[in-house]
N, C-alpha and C. Protein backbone atom coordinates (compact mmCIF):
# COMPACT_ATOMS: atom_id res chain seq x y z
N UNK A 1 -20.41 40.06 -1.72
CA UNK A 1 -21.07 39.12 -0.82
C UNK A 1 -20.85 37.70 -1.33
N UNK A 2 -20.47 36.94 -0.08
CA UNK A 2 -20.44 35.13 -0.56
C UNK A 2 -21.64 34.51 -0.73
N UNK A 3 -21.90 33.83 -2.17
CA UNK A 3 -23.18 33.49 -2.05
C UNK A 3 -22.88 31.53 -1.72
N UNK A 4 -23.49 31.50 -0.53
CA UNK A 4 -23.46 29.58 -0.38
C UNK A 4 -24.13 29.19 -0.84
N UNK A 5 -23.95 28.58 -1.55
CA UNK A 5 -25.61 26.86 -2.30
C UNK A 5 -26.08 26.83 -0.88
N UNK A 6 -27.41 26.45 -1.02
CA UNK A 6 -27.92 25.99 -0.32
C UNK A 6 -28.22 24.52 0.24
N UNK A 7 -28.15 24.11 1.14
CA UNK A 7 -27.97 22.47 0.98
C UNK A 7 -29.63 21.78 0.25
N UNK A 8 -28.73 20.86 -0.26
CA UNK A 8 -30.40 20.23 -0.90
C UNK A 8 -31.24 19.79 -0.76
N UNK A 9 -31.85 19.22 -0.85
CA UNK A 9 -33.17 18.18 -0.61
C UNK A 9 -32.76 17.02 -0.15
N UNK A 10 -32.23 16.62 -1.01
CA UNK A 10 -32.18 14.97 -0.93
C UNK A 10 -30.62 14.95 -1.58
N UNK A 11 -29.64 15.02 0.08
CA UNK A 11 -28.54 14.96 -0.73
C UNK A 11 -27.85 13.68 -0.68
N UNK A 12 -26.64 13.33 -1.16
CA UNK A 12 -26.07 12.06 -0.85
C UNK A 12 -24.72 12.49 0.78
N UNK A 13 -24.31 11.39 1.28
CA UNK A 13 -23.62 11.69 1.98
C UNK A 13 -22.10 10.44 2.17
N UNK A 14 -21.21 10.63 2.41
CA UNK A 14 -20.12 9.69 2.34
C UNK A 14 -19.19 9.70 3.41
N UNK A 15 -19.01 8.97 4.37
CA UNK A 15 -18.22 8.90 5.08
C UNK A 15 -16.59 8.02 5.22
N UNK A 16 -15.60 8.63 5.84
CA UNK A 16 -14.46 7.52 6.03
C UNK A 16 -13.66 7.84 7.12
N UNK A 17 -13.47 7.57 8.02
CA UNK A 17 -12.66 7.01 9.20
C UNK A 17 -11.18 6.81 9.68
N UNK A 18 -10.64 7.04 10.41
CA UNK A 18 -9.15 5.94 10.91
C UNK A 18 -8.56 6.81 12.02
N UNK A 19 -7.96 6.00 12.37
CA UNK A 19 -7.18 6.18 13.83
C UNK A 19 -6.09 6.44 13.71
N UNK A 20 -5.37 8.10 13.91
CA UNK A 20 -4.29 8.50 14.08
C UNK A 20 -3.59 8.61 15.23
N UNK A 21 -2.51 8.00 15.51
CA UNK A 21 -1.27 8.09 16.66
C UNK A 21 -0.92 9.79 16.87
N UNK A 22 -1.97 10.32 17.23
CA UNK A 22 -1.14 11.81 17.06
C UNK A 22 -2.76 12.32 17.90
N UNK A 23 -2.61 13.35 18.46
CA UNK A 23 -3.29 14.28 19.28
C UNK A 23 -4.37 15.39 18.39
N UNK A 24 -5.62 15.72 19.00
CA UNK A 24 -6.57 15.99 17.94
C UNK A 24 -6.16 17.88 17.35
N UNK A 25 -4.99 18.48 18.49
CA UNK A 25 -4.97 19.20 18.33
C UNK A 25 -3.79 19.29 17.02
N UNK A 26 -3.31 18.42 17.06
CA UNK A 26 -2.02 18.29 15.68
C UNK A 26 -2.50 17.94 14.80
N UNK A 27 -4.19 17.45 14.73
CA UNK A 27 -4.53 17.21 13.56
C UNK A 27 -5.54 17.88 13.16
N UNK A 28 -5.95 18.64 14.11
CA UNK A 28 -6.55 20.25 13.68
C UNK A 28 -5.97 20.68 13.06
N UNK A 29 -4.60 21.51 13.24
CA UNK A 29 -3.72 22.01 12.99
C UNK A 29 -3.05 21.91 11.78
N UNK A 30 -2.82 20.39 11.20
CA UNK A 30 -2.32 20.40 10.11
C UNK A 30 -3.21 20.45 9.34
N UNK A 31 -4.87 20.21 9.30
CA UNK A 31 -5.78 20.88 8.32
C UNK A 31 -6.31 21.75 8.23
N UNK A 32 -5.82 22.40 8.96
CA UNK A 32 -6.31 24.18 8.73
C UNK A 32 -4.83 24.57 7.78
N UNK A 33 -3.94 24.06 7.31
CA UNK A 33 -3.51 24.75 6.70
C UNK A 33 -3.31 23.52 5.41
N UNK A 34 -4.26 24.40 3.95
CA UNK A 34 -4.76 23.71 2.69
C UNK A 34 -3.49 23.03 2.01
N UNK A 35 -2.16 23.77 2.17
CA UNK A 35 -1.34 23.61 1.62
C UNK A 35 -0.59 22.21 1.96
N UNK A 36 -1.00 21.82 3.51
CA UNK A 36 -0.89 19.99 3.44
C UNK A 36 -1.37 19.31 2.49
N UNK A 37 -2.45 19.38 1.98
CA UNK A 37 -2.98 18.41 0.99
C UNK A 37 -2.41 17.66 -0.06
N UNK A 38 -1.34 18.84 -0.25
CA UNK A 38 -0.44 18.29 -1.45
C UNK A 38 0.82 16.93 -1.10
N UNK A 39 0.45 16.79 0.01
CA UNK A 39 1.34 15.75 1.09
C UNK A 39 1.02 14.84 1.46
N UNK A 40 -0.71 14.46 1.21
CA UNK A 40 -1.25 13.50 1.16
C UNK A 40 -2.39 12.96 0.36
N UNK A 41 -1.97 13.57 -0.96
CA UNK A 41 -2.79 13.03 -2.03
C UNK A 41 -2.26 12.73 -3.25
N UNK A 42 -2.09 11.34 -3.25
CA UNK A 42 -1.84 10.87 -4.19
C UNK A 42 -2.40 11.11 -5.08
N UNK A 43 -1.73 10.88 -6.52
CA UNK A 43 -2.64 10.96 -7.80
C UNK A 43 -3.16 12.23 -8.24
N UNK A 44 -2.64 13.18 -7.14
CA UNK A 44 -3.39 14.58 -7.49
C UNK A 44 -2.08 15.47 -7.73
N UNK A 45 -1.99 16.05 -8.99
CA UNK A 45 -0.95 17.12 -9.46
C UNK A 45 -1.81 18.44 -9.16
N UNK A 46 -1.12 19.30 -7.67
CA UNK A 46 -1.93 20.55 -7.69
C UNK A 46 -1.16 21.88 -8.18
N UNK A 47 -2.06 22.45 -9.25
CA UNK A 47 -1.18 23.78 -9.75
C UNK A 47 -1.47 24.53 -8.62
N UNK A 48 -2.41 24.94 -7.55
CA UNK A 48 -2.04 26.41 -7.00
C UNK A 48 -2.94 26.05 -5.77
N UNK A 49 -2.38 26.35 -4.49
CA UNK A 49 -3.49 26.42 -3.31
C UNK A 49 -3.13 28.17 -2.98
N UNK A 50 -4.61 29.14 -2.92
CA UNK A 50 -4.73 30.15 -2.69
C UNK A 50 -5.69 30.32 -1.73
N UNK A 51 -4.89 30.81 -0.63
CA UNK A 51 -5.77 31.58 0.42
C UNK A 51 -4.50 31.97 1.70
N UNK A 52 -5.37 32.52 2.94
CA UNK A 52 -4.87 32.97 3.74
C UNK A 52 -4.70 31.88 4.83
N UNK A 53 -3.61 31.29 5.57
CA UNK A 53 -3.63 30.24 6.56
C UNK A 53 -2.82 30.27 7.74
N UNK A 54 -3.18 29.84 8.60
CA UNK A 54 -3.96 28.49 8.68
C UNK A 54 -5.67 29.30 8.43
N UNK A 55 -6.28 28.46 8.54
CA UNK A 55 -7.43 29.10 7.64
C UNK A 55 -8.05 29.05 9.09
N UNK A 56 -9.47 30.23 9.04
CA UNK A 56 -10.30 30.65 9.95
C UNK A 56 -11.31 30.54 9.37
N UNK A 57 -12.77 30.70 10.44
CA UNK A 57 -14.09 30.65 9.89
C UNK A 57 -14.22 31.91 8.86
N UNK A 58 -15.13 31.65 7.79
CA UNK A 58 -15.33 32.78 7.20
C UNK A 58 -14.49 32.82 5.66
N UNK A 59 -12.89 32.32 6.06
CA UNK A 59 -11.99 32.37 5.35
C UNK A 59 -12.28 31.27 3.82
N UNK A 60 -11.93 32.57 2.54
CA UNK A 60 -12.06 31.44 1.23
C UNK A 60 -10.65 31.10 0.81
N UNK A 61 -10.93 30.03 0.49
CA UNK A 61 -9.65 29.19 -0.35
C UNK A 61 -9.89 28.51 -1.44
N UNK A 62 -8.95 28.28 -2.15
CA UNK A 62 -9.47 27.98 -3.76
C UNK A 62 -8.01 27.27 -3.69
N UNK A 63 -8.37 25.91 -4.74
CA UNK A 63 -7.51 25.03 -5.32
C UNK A 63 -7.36 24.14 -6.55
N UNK A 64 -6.53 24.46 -7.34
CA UNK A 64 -6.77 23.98 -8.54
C UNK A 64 -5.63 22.97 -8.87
N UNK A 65 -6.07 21.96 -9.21
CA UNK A 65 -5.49 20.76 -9.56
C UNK A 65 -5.79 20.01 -10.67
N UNK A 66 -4.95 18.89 -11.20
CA UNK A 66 -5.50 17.89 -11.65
C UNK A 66 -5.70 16.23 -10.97
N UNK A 67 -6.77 15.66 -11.28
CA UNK A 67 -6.79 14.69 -10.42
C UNK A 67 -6.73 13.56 -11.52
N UNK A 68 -5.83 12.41 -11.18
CA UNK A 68 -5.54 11.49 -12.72
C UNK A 68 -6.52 10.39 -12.26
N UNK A 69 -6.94 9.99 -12.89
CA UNK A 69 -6.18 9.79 -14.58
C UNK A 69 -7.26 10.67 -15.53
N UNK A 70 -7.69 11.57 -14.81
CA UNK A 70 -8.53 12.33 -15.80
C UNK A 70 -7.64 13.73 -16.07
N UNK A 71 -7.20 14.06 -17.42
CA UNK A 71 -6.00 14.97 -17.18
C UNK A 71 -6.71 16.43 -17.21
N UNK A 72 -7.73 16.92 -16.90
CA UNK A 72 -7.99 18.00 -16.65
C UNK A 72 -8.08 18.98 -15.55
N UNK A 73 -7.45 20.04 -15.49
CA UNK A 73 -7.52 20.65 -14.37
C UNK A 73 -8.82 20.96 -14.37
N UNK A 74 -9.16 21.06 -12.97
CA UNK A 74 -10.32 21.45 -12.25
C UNK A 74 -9.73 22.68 -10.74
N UNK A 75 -10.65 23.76 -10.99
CA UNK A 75 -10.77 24.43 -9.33
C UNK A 75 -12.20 24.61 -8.87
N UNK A 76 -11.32 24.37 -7.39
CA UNK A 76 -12.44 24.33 -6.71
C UNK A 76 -11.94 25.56 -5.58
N UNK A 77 -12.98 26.32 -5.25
CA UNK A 77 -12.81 27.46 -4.22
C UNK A 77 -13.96 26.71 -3.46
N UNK A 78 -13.55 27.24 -2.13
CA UNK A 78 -14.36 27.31 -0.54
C UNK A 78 -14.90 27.88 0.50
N UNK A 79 -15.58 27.81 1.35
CA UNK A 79 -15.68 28.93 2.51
C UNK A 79 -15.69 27.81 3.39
N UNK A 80 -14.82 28.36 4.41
CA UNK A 80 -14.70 27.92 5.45
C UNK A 80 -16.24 28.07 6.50
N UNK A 81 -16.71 27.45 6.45
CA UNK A 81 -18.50 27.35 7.34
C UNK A 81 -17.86 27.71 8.99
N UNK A 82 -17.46 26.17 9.44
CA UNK A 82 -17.12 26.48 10.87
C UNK A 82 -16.04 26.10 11.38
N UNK A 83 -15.44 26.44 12.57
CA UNK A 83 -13.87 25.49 12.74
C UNK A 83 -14.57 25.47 14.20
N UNK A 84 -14.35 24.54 15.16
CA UNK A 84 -14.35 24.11 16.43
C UNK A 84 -13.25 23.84 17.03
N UNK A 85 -12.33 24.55 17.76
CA UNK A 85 -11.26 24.78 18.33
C UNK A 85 -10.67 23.02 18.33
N UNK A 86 -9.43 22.44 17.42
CA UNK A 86 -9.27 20.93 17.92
C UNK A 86 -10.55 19.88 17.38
N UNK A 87 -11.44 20.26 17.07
CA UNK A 87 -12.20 19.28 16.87
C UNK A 87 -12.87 19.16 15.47
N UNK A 88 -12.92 20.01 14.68
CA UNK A 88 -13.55 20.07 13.77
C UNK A 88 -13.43 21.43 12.83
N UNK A 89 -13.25 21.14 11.14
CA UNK A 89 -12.95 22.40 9.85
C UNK A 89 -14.27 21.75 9.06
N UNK A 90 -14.96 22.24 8.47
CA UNK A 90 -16.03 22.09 7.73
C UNK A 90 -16.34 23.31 6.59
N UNK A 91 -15.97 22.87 5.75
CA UNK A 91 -16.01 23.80 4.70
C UNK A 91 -16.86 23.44 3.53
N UNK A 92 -17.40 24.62 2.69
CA UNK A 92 -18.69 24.15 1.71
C UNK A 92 -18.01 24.73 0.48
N UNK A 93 -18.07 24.01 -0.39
CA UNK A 93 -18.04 24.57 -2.23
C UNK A 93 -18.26 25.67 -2.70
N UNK A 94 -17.93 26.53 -3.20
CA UNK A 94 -18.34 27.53 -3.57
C UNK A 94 -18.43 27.34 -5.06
N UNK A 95 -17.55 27.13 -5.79
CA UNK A 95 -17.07 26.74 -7.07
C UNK A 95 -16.71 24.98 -7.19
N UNK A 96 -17.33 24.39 -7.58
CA UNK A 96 -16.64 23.07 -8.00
C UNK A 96 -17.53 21.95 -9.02
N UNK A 97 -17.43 21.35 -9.34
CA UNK A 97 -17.90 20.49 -10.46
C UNK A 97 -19.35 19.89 -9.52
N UNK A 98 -19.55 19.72 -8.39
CA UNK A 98 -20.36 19.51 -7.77
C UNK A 98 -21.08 20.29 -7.43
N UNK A 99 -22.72 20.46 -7.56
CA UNK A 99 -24.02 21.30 -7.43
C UNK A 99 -23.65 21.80 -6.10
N UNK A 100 -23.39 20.70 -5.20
CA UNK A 100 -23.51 20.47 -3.63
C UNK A 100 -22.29 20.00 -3.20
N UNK A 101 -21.05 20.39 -2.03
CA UNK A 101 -20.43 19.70 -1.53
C UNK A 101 -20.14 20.16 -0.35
N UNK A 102 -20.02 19.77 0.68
CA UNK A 102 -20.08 20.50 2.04
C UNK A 102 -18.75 19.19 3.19
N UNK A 103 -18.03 19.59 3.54
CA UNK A 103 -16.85 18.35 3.93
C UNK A 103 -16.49 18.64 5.41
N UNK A 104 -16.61 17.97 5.67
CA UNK A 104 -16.47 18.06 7.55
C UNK A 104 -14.89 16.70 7.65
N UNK A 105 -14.31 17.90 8.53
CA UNK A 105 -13.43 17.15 8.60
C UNK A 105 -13.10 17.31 10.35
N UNK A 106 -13.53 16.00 10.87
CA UNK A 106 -13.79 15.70 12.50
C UNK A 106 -12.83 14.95 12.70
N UNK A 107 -12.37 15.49 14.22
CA UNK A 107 -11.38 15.18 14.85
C UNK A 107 -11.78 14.78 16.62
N UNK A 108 -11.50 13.13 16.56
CA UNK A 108 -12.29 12.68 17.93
C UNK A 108 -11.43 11.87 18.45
N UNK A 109 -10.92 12.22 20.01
CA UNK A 109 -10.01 11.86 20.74
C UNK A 109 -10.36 10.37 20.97
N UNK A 110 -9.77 9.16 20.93
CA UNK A 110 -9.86 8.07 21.53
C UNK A 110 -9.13 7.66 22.80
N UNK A 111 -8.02 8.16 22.91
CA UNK A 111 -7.57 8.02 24.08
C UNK A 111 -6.20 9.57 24.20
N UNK A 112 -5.30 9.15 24.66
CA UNK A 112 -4.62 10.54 25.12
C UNK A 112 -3.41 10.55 24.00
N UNK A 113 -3.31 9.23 23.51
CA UNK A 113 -2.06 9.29 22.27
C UNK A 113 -2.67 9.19 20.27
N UNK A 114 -4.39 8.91 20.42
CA UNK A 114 -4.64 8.65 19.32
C UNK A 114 -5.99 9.70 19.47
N UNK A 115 -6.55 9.86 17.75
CA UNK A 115 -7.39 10.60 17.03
C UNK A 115 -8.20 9.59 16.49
N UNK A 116 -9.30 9.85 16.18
CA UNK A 116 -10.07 9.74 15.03
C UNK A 116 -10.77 10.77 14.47
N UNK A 117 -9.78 10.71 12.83
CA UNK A 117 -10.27 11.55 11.41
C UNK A 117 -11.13 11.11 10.88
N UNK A 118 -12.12 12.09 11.26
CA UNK A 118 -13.70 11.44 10.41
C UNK A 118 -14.00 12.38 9.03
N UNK A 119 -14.07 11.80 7.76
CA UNK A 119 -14.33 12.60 6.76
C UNK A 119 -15.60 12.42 6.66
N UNK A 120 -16.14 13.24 6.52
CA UNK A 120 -17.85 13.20 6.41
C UNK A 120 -17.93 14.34 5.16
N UNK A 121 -18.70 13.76 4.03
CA UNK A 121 -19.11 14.80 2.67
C UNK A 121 -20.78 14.77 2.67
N UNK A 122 -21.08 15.68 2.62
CA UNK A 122 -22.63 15.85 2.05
C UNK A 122 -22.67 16.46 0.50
N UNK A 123 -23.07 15.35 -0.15
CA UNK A 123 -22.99 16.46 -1.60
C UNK A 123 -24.21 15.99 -2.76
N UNK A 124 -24.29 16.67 -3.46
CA UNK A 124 -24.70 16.17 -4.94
C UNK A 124 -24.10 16.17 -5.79
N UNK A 125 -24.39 15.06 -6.69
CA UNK A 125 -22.60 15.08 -7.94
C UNK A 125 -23.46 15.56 -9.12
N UNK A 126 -22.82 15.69 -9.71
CA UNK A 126 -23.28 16.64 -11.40
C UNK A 126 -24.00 15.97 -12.50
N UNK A 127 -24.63 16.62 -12.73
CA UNK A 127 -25.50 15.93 -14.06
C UNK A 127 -26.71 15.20 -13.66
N UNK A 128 -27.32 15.83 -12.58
CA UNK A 128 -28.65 15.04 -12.33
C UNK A 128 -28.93 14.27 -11.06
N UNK A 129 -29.70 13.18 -12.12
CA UNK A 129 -30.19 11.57 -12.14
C UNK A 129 -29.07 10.94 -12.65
N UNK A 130 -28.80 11.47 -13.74
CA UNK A 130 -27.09 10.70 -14.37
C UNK A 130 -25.95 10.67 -13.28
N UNK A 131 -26.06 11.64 -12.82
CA UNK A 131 -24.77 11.96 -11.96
C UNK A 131 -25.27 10.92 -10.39
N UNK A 132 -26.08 10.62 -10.03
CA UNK A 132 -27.20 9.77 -8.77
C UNK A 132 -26.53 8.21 -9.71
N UNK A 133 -26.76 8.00 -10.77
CA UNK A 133 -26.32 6.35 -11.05
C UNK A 133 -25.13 6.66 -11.00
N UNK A 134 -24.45 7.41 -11.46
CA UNK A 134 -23.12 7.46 -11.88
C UNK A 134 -22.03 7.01 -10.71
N UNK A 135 -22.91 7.64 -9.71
CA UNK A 135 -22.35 7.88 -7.72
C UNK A 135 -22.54 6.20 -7.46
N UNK A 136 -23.79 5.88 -8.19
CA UNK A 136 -23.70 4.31 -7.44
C UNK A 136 -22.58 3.72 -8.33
N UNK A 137 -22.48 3.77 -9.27
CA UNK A 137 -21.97 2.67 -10.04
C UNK A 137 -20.66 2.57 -9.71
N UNK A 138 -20.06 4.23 -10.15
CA UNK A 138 -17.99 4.38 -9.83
C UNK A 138 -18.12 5.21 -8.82
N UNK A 139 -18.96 6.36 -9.07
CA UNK A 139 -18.82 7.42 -8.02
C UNK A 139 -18.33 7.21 -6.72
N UNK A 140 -19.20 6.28 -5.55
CA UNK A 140 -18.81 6.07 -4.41
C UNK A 140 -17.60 5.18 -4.18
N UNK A 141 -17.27 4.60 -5.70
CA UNK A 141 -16.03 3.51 -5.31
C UNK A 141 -14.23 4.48 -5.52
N UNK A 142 -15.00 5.83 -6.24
CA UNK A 142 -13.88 6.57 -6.23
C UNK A 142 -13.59 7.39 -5.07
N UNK A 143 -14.47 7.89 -4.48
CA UNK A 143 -14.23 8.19 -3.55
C UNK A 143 -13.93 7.90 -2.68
N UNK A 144 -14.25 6.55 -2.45
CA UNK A 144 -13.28 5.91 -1.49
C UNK A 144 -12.14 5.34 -1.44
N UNK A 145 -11.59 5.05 -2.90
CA UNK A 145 -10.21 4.99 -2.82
C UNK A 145 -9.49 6.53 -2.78
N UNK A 146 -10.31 7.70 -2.99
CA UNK A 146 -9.48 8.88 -2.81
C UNK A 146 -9.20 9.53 -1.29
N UNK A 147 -10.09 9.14 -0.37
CA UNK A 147 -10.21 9.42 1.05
C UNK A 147 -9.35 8.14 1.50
N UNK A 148 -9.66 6.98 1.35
CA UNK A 148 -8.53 6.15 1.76
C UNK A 148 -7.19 6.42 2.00
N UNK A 149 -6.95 6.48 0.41
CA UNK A 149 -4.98 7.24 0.06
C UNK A 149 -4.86 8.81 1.31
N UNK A 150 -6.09 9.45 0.98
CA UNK A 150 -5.41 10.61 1.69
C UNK A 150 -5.29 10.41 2.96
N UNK A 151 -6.63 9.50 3.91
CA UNK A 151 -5.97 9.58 5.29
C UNK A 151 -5.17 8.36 5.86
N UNK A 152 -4.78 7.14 4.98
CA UNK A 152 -3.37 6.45 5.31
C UNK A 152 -2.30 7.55 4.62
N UNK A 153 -2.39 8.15 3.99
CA UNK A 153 -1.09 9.28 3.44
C UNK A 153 -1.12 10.05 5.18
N UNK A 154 -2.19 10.52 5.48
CA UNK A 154 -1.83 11.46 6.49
C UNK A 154 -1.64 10.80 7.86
N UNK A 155 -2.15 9.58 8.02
CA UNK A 155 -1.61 8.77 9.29
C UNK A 155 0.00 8.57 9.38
N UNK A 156 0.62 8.37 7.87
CA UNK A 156 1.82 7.90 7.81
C UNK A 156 2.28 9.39 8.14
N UNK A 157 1.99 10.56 7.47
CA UNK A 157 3.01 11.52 7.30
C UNK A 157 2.90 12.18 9.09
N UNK A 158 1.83 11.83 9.76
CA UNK A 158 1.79 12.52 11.39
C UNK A 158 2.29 11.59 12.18
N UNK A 159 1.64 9.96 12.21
CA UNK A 159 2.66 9.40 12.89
C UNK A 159 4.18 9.37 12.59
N UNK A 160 4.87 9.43 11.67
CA UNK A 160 5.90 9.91 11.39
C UNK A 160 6.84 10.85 12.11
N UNK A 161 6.08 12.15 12.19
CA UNK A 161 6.21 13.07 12.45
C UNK A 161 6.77 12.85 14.26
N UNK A 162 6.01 12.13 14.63
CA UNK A 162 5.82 12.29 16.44
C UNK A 162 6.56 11.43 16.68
N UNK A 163 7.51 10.55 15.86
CA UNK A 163 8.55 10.03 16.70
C UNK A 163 10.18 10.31 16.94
């Protein structure tokens, strides 16, 4: 049996944004399958993406990488929570350095040639109260240069793609 964390009390949450030249169903599509990631993340050396894809509700996946400049590998495994046909993959932590992490990854039509990729995280980071300053101080500034890189990496690599 999969056991999920439960979501927390009082969790933190992080959002990031942008407008892709590409259709919501191509960008469904290329995130249901984990093994893109390695195509739009900089800075991240990944030893192994394991699972079954394109991925379905229900479905676990696990990925182990290193993320620099901290040279340690880390894995993280997942369950896929829900997928919404085109619109939305939302998957929760099972395993990862974080108590709490739950990642919605939304897909919202703006017009008939463009997307908007909404990253939305609900999480708690590690170590507390330590880990709560830690989020204010670098925490949230890393994360947003890491969601940045990945979805100008993935605007470039889909608009690309469609011409």
């Amino acid at each position: 049996m999969i056991r999920v964390p439960p979501p927390p009390v009082n969790p933190l949450t992080f959002e990031r944004a942008i407008a892709i030249r590409c259709t919501p169903a191509r960008l469904f599509e290329f995130h249901r399958d984990t093994r893109n990631a390695q195509q739009v993340s900089p800075g991240t050396k990944f030893l192994s993406v394991d699972g079954s894809f394109p991925l379905n509700a229900g479905d676990v996946f696990t990925i182990k990488f290193i993320q620099l400049p901290i040279p340690v590998p880390v894995t993280w495994q997942f369950l896929v929570e829900a997928i919404e046909q085109d619109r939305a993959i939302i998957d929760v932590a099972l395993r990862a350095p974080f108590p709490y992490w739950r990642h919605e990854h939304r897909f919202e039509p703006i017009d008939d040639e463009t997307t908007r990729l909404i990253d939305r995280v609900t999480f708690t980071p590690p170590l507390g109260p330590i880990g709560r300053v830690g989020n204010r101080v670098v925490g949230r500034a890393m994360m947003a240069r890491l969601f940045d890189a990945r979805q100008r990496a993935t605007k470039a690599l889909l608009e690309a793609a469609d011409l």
